[in-house]
N, C-alpha and C. Protein backbone atom coordinates (compact mmCIF):
# COMPACT_ATOMS: atom_id res chain seq x y z
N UNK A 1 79.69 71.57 88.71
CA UNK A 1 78.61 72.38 88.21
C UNK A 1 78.63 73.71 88.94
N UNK A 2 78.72 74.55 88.12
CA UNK A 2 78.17 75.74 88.85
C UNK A 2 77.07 76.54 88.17
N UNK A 3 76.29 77.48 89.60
CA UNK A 3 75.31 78.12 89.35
C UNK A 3 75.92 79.71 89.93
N UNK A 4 75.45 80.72 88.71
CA UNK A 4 75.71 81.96 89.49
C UNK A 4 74.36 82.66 88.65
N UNK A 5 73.93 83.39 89.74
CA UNK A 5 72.89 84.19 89.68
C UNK A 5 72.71 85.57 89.95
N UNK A 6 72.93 86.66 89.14
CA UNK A 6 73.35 88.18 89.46
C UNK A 6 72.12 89.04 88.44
N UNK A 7 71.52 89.74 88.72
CA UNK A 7 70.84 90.36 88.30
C UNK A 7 71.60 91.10 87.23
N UNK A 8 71.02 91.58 86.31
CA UNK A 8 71.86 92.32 85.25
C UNK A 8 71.82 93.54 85.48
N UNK A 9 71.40 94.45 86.45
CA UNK A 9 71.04 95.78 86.73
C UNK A 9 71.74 95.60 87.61
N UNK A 10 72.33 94.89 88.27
CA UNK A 10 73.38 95.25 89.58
C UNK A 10 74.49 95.73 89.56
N UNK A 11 74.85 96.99 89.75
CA UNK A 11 76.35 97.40 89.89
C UNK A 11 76.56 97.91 91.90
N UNK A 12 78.24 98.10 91.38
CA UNK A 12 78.71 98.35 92.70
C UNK A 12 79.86 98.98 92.47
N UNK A 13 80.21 100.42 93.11
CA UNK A 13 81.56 101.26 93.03
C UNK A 13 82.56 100.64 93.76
N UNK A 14 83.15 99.71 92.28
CA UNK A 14 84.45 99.32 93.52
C UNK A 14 86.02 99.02 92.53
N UNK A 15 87.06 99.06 93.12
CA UNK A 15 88.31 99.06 91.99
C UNK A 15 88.29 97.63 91.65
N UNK A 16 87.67 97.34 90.51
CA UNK A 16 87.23 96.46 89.45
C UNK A 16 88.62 95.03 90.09
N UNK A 17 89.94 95.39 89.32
CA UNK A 17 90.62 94.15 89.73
C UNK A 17 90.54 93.64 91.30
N UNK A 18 90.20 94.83 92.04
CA UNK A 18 90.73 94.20 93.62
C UNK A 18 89.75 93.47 93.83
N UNK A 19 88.29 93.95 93.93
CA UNK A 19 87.23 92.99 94.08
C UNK A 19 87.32 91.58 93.05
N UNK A 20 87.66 91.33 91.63
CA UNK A 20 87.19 90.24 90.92
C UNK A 20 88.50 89.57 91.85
N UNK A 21 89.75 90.04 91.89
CA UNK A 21 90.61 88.93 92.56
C UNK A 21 90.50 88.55 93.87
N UNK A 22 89.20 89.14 94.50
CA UNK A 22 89.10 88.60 95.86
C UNK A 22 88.15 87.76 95.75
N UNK A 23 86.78 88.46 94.48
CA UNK A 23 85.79 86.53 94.47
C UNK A 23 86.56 85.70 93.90
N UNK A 24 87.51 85.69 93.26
CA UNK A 24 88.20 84.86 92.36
C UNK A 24 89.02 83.57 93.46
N UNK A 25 89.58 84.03 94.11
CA UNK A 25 90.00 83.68 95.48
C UNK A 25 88.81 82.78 96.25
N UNK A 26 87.98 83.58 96.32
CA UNK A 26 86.79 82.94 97.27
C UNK A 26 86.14 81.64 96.08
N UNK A 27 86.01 81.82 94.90
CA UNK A 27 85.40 80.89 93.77
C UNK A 27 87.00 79.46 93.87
N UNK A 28 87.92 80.15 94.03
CA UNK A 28 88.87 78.71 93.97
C UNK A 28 88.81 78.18 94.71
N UNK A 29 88.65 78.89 96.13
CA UNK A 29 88.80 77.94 97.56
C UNK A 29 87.52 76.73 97.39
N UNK A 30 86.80 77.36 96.49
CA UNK A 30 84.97 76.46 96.79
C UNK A 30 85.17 75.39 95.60
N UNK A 31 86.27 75.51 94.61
CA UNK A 31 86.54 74.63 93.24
C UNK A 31 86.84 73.56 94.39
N UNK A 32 88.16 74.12 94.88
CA UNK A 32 89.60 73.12 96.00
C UNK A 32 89.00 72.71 96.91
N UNK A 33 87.23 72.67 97.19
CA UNK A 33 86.86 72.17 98.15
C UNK A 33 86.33 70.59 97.70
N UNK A 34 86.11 70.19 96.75
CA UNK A 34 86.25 69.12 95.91
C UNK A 34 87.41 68.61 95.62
N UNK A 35 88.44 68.54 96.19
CA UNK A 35 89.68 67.56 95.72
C UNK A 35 89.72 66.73 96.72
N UNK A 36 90.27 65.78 96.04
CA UNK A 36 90.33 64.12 96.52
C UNK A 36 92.04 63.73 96.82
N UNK A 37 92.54 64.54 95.67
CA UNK A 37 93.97 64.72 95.65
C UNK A 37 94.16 66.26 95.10
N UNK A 38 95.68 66.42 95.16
CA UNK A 38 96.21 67.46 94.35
C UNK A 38 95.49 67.98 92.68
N UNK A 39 95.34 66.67 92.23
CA UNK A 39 95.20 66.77 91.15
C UNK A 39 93.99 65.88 90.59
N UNK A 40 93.06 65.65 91.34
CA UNK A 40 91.87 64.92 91.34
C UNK A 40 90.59 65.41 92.05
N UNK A 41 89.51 65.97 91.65
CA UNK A 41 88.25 66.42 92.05
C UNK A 41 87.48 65.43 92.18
N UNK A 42 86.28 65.58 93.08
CA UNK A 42 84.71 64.56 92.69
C UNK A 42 84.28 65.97 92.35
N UNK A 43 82.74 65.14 91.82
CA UNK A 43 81.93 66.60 91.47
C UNK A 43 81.50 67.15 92.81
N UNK A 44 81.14 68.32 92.73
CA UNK A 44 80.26 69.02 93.35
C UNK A 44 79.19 70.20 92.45
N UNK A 45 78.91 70.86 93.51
CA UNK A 45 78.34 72.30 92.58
C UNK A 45 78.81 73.55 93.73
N UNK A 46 79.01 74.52 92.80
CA UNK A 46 78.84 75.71 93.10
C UNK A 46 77.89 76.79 92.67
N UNK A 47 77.19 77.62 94.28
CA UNK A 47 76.53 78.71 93.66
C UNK A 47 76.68 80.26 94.19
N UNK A 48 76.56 80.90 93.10
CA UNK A 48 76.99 82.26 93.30
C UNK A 48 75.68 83.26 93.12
N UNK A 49 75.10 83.76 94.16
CA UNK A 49 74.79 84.62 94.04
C UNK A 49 74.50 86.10 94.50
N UNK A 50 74.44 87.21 93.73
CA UNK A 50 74.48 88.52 94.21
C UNK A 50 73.22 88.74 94.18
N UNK A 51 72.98 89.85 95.24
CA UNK A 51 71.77 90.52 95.37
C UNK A 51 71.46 91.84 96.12
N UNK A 52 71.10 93.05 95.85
CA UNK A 52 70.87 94.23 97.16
C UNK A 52 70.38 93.47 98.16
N UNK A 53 70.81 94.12 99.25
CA UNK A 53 70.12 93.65 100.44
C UNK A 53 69.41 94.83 101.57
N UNK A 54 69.96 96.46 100.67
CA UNK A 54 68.94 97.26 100.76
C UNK A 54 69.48 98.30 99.88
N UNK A 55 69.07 99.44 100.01
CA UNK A 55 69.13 100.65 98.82
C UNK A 55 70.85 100.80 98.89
N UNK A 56 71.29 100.89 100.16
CA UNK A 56 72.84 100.85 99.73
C UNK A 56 74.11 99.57 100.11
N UNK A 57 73.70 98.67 99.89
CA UNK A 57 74.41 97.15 100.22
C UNK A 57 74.30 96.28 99.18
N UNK A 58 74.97 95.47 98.81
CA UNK A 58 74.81 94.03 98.05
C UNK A 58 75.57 92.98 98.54
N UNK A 59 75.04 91.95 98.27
CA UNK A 59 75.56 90.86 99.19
C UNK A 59 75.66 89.56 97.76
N UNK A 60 77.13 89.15 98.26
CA UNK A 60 77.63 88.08 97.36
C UNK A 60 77.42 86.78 97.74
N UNK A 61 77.17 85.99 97.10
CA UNK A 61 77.36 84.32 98.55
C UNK A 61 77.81 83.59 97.24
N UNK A 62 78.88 82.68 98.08
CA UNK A 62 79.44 82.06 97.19
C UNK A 62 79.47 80.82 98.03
N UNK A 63 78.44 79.42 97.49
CA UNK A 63 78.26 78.60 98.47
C UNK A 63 78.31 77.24 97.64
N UNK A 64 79.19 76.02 98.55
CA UNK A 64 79.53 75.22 97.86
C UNK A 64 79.13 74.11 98.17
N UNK A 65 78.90 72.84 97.99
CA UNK A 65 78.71 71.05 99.03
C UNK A 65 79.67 70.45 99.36
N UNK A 66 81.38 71.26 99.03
CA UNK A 66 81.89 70.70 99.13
C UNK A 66 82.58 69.88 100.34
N UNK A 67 83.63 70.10 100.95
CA UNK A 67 84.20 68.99 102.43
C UNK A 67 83.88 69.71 103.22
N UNK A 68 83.60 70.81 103.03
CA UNK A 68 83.27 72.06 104.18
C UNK A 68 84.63 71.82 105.82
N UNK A 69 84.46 72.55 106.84
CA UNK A 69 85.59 72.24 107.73
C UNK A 69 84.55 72.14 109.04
N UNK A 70 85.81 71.41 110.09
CA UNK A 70 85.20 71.25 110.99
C UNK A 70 85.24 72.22 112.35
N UNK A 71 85.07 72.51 113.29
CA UNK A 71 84.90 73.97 113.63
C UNK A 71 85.95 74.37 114.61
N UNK A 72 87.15 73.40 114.57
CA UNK A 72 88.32 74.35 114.19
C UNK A 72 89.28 74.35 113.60
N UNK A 73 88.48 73.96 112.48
CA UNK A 73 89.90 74.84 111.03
C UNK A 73 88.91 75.65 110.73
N UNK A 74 87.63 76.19 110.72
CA UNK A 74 86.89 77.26 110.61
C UNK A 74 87.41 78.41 111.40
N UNK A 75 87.80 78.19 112.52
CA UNK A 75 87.68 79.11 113.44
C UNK A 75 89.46 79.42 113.29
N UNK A 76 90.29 78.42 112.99
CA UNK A 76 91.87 79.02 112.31
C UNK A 76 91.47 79.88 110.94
N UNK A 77 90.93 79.32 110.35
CA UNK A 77 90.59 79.96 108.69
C UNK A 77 89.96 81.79 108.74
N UNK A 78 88.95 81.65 109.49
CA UNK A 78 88.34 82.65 109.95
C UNK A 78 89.44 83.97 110.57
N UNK A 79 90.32 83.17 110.81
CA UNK A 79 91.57 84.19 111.60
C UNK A 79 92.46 85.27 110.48
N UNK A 80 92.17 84.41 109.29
CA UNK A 80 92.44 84.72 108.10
C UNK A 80 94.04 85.42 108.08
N UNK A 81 94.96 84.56 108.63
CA UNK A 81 96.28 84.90 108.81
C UNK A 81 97.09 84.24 107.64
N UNK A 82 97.68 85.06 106.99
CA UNK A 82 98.10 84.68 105.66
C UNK A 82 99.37 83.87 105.87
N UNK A 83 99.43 82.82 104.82
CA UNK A 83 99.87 81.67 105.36
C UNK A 83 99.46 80.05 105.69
N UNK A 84 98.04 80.59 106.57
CA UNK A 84 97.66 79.14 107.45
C UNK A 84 96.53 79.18 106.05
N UNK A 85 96.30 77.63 105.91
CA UNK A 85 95.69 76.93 104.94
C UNK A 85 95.10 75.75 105.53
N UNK A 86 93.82 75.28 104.82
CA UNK A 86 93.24 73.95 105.40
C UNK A 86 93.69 72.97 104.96
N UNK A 87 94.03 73.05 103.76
CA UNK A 87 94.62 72.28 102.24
C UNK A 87 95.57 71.89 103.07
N UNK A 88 95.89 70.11 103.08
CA UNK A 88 97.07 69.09 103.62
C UNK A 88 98.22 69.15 102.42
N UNK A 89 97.26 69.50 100.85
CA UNK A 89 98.66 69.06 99.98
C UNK A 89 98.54 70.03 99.01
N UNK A 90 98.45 71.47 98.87
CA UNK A 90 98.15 72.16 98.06
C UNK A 90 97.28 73.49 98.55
N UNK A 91 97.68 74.86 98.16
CA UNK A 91 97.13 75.78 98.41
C UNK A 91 98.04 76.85 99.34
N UNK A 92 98.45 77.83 99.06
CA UNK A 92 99.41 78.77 99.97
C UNK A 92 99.04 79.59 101.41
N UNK A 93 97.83 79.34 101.25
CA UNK A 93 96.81 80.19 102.55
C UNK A 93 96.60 81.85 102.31
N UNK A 94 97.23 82.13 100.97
CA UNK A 94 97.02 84.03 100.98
C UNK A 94 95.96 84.42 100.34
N UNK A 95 94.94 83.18 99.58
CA UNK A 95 93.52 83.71 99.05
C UNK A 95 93.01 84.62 99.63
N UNK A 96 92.32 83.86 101.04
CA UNK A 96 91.64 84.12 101.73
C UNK A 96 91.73 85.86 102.37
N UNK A 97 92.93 85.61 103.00
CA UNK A 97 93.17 86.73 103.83
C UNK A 97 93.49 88.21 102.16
N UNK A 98 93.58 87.73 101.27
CA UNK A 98 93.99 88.56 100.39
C UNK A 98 92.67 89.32 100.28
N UNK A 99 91.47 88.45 99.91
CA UNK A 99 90.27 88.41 99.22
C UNK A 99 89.62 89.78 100.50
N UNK A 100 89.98 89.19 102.10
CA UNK A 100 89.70 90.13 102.86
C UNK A 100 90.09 91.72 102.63
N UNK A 101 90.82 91.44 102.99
CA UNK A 101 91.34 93.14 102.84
C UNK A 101 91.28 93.57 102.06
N UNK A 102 90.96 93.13 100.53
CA UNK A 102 90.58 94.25 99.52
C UNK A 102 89.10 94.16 99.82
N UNK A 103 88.19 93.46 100.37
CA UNK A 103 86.77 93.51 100.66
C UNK A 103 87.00 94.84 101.63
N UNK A 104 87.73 94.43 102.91
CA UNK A 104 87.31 95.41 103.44
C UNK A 104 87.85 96.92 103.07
N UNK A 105 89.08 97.05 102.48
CA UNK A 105 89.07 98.45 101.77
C UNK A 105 88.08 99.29 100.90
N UNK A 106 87.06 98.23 100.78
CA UNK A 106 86.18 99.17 100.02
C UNK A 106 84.97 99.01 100.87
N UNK A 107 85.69 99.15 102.66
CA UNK A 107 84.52 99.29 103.69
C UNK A 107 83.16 98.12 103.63
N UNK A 108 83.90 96.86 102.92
CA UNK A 108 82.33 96.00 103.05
C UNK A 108 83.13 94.65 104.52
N UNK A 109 82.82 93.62 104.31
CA UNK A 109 82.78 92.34 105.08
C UNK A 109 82.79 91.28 104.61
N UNK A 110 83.46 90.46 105.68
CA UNK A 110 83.67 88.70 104.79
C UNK A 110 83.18 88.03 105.54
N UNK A 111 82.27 87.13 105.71
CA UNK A 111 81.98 85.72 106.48
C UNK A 111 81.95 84.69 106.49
N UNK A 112 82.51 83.51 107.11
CA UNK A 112 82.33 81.96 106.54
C UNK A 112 81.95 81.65 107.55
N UNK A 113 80.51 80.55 106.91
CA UNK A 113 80.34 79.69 107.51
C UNK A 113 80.79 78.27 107.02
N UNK A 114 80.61 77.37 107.81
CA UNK A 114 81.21 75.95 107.26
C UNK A 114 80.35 75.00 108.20
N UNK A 115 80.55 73.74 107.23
CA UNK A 115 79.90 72.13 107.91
C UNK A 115 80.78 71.18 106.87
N UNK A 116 81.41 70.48 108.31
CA UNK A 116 82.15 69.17 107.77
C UNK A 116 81.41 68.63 107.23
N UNK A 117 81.93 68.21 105.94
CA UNK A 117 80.83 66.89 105.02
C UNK A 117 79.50 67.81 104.30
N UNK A 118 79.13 69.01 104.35
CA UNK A 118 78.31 69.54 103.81
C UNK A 118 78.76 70.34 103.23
N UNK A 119 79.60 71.34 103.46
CA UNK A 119 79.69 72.51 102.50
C UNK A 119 80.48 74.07 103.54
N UNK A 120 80.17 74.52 102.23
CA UNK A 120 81.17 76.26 102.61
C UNK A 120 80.09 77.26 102.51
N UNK A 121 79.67 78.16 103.41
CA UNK A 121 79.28 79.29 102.49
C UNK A 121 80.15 80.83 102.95
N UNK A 122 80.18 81.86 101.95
CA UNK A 122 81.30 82.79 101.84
C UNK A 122 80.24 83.80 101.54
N UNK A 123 80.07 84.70 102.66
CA UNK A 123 78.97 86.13 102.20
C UNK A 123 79.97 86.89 102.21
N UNK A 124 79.68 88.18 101.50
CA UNK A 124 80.63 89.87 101.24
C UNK A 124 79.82 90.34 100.81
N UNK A 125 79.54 91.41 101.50
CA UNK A 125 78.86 92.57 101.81
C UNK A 125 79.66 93.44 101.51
N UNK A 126 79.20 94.86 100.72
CA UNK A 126 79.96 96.13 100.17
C UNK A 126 79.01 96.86 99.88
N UNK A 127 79.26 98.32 100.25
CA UNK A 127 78.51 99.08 99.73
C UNK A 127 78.07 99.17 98.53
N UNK A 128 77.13 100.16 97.97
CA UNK A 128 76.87 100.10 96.18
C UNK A 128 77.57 101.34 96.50
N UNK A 129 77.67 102.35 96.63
CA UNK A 129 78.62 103.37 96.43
C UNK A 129 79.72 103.58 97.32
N UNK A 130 80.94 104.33 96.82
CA UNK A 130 82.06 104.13 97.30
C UNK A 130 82.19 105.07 98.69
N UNK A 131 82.61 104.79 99.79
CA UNK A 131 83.08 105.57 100.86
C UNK A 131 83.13 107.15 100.41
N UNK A 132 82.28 108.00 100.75
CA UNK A 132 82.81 109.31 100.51
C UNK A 132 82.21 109.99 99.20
N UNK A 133 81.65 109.43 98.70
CA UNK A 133 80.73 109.30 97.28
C UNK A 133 79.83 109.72 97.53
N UNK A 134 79.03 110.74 96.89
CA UNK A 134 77.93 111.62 97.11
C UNK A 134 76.90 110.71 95.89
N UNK A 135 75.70 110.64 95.58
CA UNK A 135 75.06 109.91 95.05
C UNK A 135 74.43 110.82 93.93
């Protein structure tokens, strides 16, 4: 199940593919946090939501129930070195660190938190206007 919740008046100056392929990234890792196998899920839910968090910020959270990690493959994951992966049988490890660096090229931030057996959550923070952008 998923829930996403975005206001319809919300925009944000940002190069359209780099950002959708970095939540896109962050939305698979939270699917793949429900597998049992390669090729076998339980349910969970996912929820997504955006919101300002003042006149020039918006903040994404993309938060899941799924296996969540324990606090250190959080703290490897967090290192976001492309490559390293939590995934035992599936997954390449370049989401993550991908999803970063186009976040932060458009000067915003990535954070995870995590709980074994509870869940993921994934904030990104970005400006509403672009670096250098007069309003």
């Amino acid at each position: 199940h998923i829930c996403i919740e975005v206001p319809d008046n919300l925009t944000v100056d940002v190069a359209r593919y780099q950002i959708v392929r970095a939540i896109s990234n962050i939305i698979k890792n939270a699917y793949e946090a429900f597998a049992v196998s390669p090729s076998s899920f339980r349910a969970g839910q996912i929820h997504i939501l955006a919101q300002a968090v003042n006149d020039n910020q918006i903040e994404i959270v993309v938060k899941d129930n799924g296996m969540g990690l324990p606090p250190e493959e959080l703290r490897e994951v967090c290192q976001f070195m492309p490559g390293g992966t939590s995934k035992k049988t599936h997954g390449t490890g370049f989401g993550l660190p991908i999803a970063k660096r186009k976040i932060e090229d458009h000067c915003g931030s990535l954070r995870i938190d995590s709980t074994e057996d509870i869940g993921t959550k994934v904030t990104i923070i970005l400006p509403i206007v672009a670096e250098g952008e007069a309003e």
